[in-house]
Protein backbone atom coordinates (compact mmCIF):
# COMPACT_ATOMS: atom_id res chain seq x y z
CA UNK A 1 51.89 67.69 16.87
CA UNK A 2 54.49 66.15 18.46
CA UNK A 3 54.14 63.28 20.97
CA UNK A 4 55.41 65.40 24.13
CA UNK A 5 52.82 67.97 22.81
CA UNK A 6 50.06 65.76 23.11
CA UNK A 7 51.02 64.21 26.00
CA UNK A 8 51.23 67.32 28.20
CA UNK A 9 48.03 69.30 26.53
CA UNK A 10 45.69 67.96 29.30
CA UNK A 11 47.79 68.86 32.07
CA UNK A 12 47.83 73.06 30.39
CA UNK A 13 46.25 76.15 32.62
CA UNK A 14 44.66 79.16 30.49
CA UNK A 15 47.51 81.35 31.88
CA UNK A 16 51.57 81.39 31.62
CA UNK A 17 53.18 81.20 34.86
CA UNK A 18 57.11 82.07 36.22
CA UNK A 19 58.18 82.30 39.35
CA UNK A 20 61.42 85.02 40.33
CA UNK A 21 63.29 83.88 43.64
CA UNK A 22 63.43 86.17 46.39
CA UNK A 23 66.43 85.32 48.40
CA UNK A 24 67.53 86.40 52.12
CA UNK A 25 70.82 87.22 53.46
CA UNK A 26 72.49 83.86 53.33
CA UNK A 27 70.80 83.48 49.52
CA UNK A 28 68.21 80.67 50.76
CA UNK A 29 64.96 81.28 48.64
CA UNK A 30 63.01 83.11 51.05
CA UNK A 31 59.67 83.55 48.90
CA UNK A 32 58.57 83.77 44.80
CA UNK A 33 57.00 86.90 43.09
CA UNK A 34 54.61 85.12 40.55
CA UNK A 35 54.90 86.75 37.21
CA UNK A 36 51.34 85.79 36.24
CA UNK A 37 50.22 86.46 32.57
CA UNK A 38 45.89 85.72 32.34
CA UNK A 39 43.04 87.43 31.11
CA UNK A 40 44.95 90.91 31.78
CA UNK A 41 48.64 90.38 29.96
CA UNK A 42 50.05 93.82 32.11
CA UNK A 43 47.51 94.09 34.76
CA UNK A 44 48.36 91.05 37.52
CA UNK A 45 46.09 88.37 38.26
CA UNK A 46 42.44 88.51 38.20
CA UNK A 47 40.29 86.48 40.29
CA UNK A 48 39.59 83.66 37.57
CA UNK A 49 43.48 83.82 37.39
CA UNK A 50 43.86 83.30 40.92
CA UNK A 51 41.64 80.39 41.38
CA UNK A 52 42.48 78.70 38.13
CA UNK A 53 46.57 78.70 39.43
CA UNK A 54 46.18 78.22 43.07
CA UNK A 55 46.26 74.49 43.52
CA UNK A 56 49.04 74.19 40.79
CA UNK A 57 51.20 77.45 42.59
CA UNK A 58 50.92 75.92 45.99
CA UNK A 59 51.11 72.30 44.97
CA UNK A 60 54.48 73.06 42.62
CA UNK A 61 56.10 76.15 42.25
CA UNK A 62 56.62 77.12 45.59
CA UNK A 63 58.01 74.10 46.83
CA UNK A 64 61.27 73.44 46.81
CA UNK A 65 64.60 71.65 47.85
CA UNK A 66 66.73 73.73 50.50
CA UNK A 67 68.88 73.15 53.47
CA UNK A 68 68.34 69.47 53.16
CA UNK A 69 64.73 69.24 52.70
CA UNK A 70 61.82 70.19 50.81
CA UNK A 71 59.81 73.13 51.88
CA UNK A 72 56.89 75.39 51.06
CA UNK A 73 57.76 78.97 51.17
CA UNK A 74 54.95 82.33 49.73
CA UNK A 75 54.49 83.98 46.69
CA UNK A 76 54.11 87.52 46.07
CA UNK A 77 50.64 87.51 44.22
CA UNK A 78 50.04 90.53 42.82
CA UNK A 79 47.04 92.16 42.96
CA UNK A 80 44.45 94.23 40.38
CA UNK A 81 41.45 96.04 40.91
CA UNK A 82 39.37 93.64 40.69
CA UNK A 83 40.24 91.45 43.15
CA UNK A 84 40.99 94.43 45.72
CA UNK A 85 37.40 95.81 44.97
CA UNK A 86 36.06 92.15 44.91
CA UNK A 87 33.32 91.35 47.75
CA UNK A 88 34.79 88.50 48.73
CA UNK A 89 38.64 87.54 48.42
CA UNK A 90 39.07 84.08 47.33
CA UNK A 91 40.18 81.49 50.03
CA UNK A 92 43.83 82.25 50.04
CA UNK A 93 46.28 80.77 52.75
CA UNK A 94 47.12 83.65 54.46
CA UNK A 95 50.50 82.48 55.07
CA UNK A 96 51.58 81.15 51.63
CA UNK A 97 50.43 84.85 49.77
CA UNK A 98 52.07 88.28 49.99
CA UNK A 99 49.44 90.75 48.57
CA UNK A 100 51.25 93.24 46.46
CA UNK A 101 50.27 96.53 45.67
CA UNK A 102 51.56 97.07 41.98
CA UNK A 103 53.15 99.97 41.14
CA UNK A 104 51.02 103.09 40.16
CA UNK A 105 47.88 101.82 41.54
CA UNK A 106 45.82 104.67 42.05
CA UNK A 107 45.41 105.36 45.88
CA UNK A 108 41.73 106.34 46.78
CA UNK A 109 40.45 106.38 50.81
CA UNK A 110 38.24 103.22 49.60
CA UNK A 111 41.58 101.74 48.21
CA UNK A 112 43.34 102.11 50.92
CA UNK A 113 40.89 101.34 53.12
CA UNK A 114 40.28 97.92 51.63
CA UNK A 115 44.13 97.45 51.61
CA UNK A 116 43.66 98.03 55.68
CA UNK A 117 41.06 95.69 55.65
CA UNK A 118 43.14 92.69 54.08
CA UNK A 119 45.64 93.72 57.13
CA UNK A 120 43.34 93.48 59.85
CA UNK A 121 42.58 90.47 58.34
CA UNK A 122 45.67 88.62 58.74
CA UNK A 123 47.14 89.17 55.30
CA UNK A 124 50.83 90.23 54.45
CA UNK A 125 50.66 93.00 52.15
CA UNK A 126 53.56 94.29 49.80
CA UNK A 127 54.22 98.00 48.27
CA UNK A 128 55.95 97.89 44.79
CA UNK A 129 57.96 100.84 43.27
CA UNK A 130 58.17 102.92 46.10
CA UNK A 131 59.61 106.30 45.77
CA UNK A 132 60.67 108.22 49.21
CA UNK A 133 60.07 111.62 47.37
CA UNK A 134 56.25 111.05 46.66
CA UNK A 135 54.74 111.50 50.21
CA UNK A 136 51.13 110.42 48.53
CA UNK A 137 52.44 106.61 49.76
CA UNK A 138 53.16 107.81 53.24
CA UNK A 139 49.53 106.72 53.47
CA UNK A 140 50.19 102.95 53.01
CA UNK A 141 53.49 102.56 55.34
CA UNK A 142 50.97 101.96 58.14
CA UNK A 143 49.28 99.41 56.15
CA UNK A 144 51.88 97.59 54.61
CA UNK A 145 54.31 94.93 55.80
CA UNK A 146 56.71 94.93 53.35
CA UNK A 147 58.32 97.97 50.81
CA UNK A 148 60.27 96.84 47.66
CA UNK A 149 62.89 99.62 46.09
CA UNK A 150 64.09 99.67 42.79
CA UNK A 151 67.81 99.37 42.62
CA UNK A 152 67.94 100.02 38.98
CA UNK A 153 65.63 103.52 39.68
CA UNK A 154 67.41 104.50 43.22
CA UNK A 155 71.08 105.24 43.28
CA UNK A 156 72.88 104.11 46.77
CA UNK A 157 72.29 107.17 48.37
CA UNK A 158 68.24 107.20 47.22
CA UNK A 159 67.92 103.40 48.64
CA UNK A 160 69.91 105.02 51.90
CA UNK A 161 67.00 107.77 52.28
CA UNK A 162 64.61 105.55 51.84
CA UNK A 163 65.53 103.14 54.31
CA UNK A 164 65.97 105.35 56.70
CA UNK A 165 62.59 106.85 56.28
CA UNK A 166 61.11 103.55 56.02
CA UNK A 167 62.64 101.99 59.20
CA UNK A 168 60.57 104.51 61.32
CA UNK A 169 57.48 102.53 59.70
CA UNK A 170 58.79 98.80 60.86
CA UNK A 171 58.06 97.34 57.86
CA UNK A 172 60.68 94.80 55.78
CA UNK A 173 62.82 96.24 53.19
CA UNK A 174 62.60 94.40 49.66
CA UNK A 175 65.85 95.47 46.91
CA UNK A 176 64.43 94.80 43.77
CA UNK A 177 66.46 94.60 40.48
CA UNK A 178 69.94 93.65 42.25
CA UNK A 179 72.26 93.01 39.01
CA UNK A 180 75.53 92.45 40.95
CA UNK A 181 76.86 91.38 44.32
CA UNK A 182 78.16 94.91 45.26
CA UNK A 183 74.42 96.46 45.13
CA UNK A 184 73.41 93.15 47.12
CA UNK A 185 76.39 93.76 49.63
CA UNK A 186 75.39 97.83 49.82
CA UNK A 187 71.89 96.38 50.41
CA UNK A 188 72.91 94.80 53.29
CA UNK A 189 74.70 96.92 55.15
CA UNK A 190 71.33 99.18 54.88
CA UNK A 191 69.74 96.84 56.57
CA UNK A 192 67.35 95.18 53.33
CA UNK A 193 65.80 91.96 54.70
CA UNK A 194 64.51 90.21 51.59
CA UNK A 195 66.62 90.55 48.05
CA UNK A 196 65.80 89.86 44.21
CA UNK A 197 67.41 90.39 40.89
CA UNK A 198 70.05 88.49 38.61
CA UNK A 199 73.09 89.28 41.00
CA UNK A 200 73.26 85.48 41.72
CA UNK A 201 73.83 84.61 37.76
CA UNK A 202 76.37 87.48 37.81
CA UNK A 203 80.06 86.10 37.64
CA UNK A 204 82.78 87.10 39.68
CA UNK A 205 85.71 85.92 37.31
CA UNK A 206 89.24 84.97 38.85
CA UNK A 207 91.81 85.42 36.66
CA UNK A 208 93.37 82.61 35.47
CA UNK A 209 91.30 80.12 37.63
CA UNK A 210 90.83 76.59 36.71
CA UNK A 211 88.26 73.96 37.61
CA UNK A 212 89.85 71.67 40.09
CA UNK A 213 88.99 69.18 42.20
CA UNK A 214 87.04 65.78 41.44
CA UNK A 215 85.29 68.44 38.46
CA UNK A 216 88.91 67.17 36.74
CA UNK A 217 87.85 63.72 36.98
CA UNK A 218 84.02 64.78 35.53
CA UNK A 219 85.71 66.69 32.54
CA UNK A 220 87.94 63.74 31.91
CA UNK A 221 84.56 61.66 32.44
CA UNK A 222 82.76 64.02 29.88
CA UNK A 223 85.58 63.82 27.23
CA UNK A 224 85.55 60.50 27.02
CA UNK A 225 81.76 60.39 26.76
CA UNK A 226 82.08 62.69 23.34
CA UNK A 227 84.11 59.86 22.18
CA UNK A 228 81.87 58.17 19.99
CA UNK A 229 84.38 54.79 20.41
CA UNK A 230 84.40 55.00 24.22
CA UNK A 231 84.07 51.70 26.29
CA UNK A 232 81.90 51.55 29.25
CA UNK A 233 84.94 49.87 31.33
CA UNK A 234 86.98 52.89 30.68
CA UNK A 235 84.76 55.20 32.01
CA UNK A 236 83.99 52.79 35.06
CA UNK A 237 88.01 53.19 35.31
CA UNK A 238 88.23 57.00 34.76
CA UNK A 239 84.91 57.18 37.96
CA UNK A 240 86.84 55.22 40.22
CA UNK A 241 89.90 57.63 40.60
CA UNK A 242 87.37 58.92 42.95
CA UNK A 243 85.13 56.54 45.55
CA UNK A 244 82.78 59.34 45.89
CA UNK A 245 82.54 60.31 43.45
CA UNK A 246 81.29 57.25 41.90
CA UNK A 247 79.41 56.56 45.23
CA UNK A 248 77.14 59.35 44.20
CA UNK A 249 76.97 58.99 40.80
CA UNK A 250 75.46 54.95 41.95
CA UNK A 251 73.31 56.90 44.25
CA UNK A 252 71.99 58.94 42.05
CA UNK A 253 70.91 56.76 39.16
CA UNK A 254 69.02 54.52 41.96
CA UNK A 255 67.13 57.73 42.62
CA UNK A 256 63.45 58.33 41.87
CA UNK A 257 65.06 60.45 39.73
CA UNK A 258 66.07 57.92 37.23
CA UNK A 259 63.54 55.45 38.50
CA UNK A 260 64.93 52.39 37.40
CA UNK A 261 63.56 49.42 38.70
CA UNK A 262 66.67 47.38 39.24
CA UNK A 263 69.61 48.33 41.39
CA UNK A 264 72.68 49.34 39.98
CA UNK A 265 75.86 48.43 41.49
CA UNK A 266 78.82 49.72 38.76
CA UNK A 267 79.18 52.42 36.60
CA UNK A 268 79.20 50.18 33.39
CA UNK A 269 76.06 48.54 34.59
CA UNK A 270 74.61 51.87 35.10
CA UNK A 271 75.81 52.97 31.28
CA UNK A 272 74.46 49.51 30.41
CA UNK A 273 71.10 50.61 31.08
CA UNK A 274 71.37 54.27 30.59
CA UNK A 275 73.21 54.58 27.70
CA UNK A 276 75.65 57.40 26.81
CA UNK A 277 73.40 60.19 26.72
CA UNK A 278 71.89 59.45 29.92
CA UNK A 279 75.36 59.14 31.50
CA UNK A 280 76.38 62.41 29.87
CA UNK A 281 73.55 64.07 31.37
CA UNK A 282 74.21 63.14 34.85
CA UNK A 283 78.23 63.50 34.80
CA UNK A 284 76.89 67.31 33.34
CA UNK A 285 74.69 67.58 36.69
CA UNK A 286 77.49 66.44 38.97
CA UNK A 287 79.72 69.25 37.29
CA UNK A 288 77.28 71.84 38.88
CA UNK A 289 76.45 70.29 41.80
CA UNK A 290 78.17 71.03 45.45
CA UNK A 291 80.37 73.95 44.43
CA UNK A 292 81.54 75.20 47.91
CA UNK A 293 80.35 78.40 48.52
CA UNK A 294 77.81 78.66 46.19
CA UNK A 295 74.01 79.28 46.93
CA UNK A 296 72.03 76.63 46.69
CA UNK A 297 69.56 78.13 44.78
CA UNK A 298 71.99 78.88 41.96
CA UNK A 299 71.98 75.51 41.09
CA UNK A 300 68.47 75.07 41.56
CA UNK A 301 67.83 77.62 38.97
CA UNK A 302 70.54 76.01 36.15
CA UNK A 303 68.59 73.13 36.98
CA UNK A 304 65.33 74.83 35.97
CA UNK A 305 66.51 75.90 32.49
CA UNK A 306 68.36 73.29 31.57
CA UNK A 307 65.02 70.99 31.53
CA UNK A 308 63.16 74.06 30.18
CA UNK A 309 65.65 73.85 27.58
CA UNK A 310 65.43 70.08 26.82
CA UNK A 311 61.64 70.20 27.09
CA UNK A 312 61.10 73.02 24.43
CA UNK A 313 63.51 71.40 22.35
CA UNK A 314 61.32 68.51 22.55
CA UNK A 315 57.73 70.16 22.06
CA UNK A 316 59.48 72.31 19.40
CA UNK A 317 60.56 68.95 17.54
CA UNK A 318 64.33 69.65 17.63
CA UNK A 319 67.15 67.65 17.57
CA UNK A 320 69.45 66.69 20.20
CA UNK A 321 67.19 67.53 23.09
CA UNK A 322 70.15 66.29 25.20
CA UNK A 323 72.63 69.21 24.08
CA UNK A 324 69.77 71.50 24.66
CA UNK A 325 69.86 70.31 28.20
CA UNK A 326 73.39 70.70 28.47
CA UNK A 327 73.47 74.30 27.27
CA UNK A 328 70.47 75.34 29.43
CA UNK A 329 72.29 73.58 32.83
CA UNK A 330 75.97 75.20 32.03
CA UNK A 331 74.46 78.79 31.06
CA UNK A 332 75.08 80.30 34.40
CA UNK A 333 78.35 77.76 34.87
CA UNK A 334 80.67 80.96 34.68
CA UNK A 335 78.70 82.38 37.51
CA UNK A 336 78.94 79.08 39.73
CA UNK A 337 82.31 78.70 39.02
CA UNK A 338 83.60 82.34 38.83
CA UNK A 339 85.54 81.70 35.78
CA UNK A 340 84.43 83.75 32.63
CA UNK A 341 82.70 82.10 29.98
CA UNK A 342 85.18 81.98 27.75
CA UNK A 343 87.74 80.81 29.68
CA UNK A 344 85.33 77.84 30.61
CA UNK A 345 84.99 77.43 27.16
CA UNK A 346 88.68 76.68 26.85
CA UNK A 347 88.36 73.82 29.76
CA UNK A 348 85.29 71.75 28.91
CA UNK A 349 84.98 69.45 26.40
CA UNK A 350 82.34 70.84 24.63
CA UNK A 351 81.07 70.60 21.27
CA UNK A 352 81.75 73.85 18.86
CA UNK A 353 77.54 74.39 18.52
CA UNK A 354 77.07 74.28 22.29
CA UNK A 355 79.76 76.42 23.08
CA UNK A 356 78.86 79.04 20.13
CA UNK A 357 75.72 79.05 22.12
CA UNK A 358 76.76 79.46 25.27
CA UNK A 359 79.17 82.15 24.37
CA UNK A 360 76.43 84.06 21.69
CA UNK A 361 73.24 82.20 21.99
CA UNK A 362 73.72 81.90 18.11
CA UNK A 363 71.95 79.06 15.98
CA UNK A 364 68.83 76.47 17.21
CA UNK A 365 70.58 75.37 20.86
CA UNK A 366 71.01 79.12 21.59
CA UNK A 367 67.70 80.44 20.64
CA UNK A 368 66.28 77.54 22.65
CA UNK A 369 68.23 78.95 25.81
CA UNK A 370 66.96 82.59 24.78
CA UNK A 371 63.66 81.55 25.02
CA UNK A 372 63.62 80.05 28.36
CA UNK A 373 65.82 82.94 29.44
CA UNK A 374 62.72 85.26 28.57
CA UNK A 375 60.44 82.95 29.78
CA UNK A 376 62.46 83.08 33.78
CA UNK A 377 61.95 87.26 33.41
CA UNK A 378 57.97 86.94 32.72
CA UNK A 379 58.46 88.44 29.17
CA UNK A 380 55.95 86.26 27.79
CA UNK A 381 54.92 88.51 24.62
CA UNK A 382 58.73 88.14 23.36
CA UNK A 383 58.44 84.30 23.09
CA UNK A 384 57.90 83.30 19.85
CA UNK A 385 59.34 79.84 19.50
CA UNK A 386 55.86 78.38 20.17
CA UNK A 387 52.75 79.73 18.89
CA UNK A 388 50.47 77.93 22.07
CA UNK A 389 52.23 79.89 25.20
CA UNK A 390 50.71 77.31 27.57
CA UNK A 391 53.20 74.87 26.51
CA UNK A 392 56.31 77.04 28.12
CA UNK A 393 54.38 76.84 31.23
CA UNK A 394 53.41 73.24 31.40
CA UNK A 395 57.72 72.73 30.57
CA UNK A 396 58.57 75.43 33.28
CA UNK A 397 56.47 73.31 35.75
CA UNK A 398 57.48 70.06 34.68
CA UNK A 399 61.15 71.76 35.28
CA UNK A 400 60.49 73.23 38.41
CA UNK A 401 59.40 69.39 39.73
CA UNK A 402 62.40 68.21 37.86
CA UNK A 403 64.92 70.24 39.89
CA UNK A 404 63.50 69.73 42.98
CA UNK A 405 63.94 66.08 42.65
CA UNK A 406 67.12 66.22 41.63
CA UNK A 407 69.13 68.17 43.84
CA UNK A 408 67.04 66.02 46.32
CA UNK A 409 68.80 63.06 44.81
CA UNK A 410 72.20 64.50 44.62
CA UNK A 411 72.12 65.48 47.70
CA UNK A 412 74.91 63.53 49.92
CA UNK A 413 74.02 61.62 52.55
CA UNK A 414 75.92 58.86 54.77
């Protein structure tokens, strides 16, 4: 057992845990579905489930850094049996939980009823998997507040039919499994309120684009940091092409982020007590950070794996937790950059393993990245890097904090 290992054991839940964004129109996070893995693996969340994950869902994972400040937004919780047929619903704040109804639930008068019920009683239900051509879930658009269609199962002119049965009804419209930003922009013109799927990560590549900007002066920083002989003067020299630049990068390793206890004033004193690797990692975040007219949630979520990454690596006993980190945060780089991968690959100073894994997820960093990559989608029973799944979700937590406190810290501010 490693030390991180036994260091986090007393802080693990009896269930795995991930958290999918759901974004609105303008791509702020809008709400989480909680991919919930208990007692029932393919099921959802039973009550023990439920009242086991509460505290830790609304103390952590559905807060977050947006717009300039951290807020709480709800969780699609979805529901089984169990807890619909349960006498008494656990205490659940009505406004941090979306009830959904999972797909294929079998609709009985008392199940429907009892969905009615949780209405009346102030709680914002959810319809998964809905199909306009099976009129047996006419009997919930009365009930429900929200309806989420499959864009992977409904062709443009299904989610078009459906909407426009569905608006009659008054309830939201939720497009689920959005791989690109066309579906998202066909979406929107049908009037879809709430939005989920990978079409964020999804690149839109510019030929021949290059990274400009003060991310020139960061990959000049980052060369010279793989330079095993590098001074720290002459990468105080390289920062200070650019005042802000290295006014933010000061700002940032006085952060609780770092949480130093002296202040720094210089780049070399920072390096001084940093070291390299520290320094690497943060001239790595900066290369992410405020690319204009990107979502901020993109970055959250490189954020998110990138610390998965480093944190696995570490529970896992690998080497070079740092380049684990590195390939988790710069995974979805082509995306925020809309530059292809390869291409990228040809403009930062990389080493040949991280790259390889970037580009193939081939040898230990990549299969590191594949992991948490699973882990994001709720595909728990694929992991199989650690034998104890609690430990992914005590490092997706961790992660989740982790982000949130950075991008707090990098934010700029006068």
């Amino acid at each position: 057992m490693t030390q991180v290992q036994a260091a986090i054991e007393e802080d693990m839940l009896d269930v795995v845990l991930a958290c999918r964004p759901i974004y609105s129109r303008n791509h702020d996070v809008s709400a989480f579905e909680l991919l919930l893995q208990g007692e029932n693996p393919n099921q959802g969340a039973t009550l023990s489930d439920i009242q086991a994950t509460s505290p830790v869902i609304l103390g952590t994972y559905t807060r977050l850094f947006q717009r300039g400040r951290v807020q709480s937004v709800p969780s699609f919780l979805k529901i089984t049996d169990e807890v619909l047929m349960a006498p008494q619903l656990p205490e659940l704040p009505k406004q941090q939980y979306i009830l959904e109804v999972p797909e294929g639930m079998l609709l009985t008068s008392e199940r429907v009823e009892r969905l009615r019920d949780l209405a009346h009683r102030g709680y914002r239900l959810a319809l998964a998997g809905y199909d306009p051509d099976d009129s047996e879930l006419d009997a919930l658009l009365e009930v429900v507040h929200i309806v989420k269609l499959d864009a992977r199962r409904l062709d443009r002119d299904g989610l078009r039919r459906a909407a426009e049965k569905l608006r009659h009804f008054g309830v939201d419209l939720l497009a689920d499994n959005l791989d690109n930003g066309r579906q998202f922009r066909d979406c929107m013109e049908l009037g879809f309120t709430f939005y989920q799927g990978d079409f964020l990560s999804e690149p839109s590549p510019v030929r021949g684009k290059k990274i400009t900007g003060n991310k020139l002066l960061l990959l000049q920083l980052l060369s010279e940091l793989h330079n095993p002989d590098v001074s720290p003067m002459r990468l105080e020299e390289i920062a200070l092409k650019d005042a802000d630049l290295t006014f933010r990068i000061l700002k940032v390793v006085n952060s609780v982020a770092v949480g130093l206890r002296r202040e720094v004033d210089t780049l070399s004193h920072a390096i001084g007590l940093l070291g390299m690797e520290e320094v690497k990692r943060w001239a790595n975040l900066f290369l992410v950070s405020n690319e204009r007219d990107k979502p901020e949630a993109l970055t959250r979520n490189m954020l998110v794996r990138g610390r998965m990454c480093e944190v696995l690596a570490e529970i896992s006993g690998r080497d070079s937790a740092i380049n684990h980190f590195i390939v988790g945060l710069l995974s979805q780089l082509d995306a925020l950059m809309d530059i292809s991968m390869p291409e990228l690959m040809e403009q930062v100073p990389l080493s040949r393993e991280v790259k390889e894994a970037l580009l193939d997820r081939s040898g230990s960093l990549g299969e590191v990245l594949s992991e948490a990559e699973l882990y994001e989608k709720g595909r728990f029973s694929d992991l199989t890097l650690l034998a104890d799944k609690r430990y992914y979700e005590v490092a997706y937590r961790h992660s989740t904090a982790w982000a949130r406190q950075v991008q707090e810290a990098m934010t700029y501010r006068d």
